[in-house]
Protein backbone atom coordinates (compact mmCIF):
# COMPACT_ATOMS: atom_id res chain seq x y z
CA UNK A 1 4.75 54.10 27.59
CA UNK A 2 4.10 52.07 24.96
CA UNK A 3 3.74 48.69 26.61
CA UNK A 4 1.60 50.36 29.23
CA UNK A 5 -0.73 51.16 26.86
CA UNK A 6 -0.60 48.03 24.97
CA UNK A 7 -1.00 46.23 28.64
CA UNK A 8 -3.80 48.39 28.92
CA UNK A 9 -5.46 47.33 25.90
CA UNK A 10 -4.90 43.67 26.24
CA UNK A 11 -6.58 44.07 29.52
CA UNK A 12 -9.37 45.83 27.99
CA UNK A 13 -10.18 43.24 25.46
CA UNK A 14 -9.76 40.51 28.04
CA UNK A 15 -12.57 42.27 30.08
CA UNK A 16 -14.62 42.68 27.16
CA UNK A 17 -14.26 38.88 25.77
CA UNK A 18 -15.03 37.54 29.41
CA UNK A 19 -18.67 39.81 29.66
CA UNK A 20 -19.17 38.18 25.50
CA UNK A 21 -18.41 34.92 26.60
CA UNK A 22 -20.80 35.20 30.03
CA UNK A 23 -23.33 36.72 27.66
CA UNK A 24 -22.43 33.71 25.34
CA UNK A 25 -23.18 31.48 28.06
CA UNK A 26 -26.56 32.77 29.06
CA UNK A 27 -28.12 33.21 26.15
CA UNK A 28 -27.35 29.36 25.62
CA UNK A 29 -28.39 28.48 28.69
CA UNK A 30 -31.94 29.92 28.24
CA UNK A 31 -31.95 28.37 24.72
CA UNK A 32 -32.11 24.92 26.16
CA UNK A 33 -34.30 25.87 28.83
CA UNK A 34 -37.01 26.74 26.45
CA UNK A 35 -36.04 23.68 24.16
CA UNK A 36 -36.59 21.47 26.89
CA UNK A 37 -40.05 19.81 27.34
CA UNK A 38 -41.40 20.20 31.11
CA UNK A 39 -40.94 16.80 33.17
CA UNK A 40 -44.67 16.55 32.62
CA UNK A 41 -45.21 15.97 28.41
CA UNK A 42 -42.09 14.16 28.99
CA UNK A 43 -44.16 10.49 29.76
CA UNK A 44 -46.40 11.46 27.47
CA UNK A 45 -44.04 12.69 24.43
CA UNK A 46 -42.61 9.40 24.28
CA UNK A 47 -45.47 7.34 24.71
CA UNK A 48 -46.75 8.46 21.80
CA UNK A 49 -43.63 8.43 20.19
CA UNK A 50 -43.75 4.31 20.80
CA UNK A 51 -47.55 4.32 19.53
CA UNK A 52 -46.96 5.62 16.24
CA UNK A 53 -43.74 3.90 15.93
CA UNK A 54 -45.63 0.58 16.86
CA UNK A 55 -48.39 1.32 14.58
CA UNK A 56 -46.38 2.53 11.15
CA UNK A 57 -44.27 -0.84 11.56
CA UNK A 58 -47.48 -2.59 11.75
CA UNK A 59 -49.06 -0.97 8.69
CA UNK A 60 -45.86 -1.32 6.55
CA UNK A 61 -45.28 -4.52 7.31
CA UNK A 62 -48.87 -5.64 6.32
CA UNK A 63 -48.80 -3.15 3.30
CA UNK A 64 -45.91 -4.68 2.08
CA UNK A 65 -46.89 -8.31 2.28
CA UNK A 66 -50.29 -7.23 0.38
CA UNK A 67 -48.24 -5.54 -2.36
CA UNK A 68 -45.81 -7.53 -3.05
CA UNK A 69 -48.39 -10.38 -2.93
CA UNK A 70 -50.47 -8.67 -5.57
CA UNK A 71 -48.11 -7.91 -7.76
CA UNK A 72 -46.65 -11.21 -7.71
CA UNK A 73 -49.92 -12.46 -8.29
CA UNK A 74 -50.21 -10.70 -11.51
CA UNK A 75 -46.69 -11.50 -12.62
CA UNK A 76 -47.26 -15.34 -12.39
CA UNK A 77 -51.06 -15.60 -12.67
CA UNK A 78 -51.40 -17.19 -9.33
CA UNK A 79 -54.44 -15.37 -8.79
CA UNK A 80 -54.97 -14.99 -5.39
CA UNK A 81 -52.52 -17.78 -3.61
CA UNK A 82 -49.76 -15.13 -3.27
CA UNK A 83 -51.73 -12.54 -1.99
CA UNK A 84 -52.83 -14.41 0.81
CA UNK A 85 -49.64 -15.75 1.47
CA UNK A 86 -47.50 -12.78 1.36
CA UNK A 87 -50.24 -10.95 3.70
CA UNK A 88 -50.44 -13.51 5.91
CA UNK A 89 -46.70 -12.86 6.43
CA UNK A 90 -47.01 -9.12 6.46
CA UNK A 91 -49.59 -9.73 9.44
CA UNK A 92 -46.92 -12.30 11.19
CA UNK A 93 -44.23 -9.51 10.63
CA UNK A 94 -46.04 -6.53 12.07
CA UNK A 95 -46.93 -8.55 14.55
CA UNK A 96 -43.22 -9.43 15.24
CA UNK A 97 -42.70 -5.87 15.43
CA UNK A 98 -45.09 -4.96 17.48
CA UNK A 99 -43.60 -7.56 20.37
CA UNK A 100 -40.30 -6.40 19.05
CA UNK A 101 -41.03 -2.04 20.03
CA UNK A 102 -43.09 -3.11 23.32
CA UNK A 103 -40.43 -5.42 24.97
CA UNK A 104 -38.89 -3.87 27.23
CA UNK A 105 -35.64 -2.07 26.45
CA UNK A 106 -33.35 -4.49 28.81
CA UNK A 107 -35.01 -7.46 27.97
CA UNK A 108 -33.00 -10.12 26.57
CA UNK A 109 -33.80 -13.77 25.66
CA UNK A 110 -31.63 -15.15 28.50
CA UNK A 111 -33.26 -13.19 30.73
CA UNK A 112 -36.45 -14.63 29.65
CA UNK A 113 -35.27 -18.30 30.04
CA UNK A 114 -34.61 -17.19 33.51
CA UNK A 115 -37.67 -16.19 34.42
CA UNK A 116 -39.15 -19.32 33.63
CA UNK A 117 -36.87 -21.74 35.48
């Protein structure tokens, strides 16, 4: 009598944990339905995703040359050699990394060399 009912029970709770876990289940499946962008602002999510990353490298880099340029200016009175220098290679840099987040992902310098032969 006793193990009935304890059979009983455990079959109960099994029931119940298996209609949890299926509600479990679709409540996280509609989660990530809704956090999923449609297949249309996909493209256009990461496209400007790559523009803003290719245009804050840009700006730092130059930034950075210019201020460190200035301030090295005023440090050794070089008044404004530095400046130009060090924002000259700012410009080279965020140049650099503006080739280096448009190349394609899979391109590689051998494959370049390639290419050209």
């Amino acid at each position: 009598m006793i193990d009935d009912r304890e059979d009983a029970e455990q079959a109960a709770l099994n029931a119940r944990l298996q209609r949890l876990d299926a509600a479990l289940r679709k409540v996280e499946e509609e989660k990530a339905a809704q956090e999923t962008p449609p297949p249309a602002r996909k493209g256009f999510t990461h496209a400007m995703r790559v523009g803003l990353n290719a245009v804050s490298e840009f700006i730092g880099a130059v930034l950075l040359g210019g201020v460190l340029g200035w301030q090295a200016d005023k440090w050794l009175g070089t008044e404004p050699w530095l400046l130009i220098v060090l924002l000259g290679l700012g410009v080279a840099a965020g140049f650099y990394n503006l080739y280096r987040v448009a190349r394609p992902r899979g391109a590689t310098d051998a494959d370049n060399l390639d290419q050209d032969a």
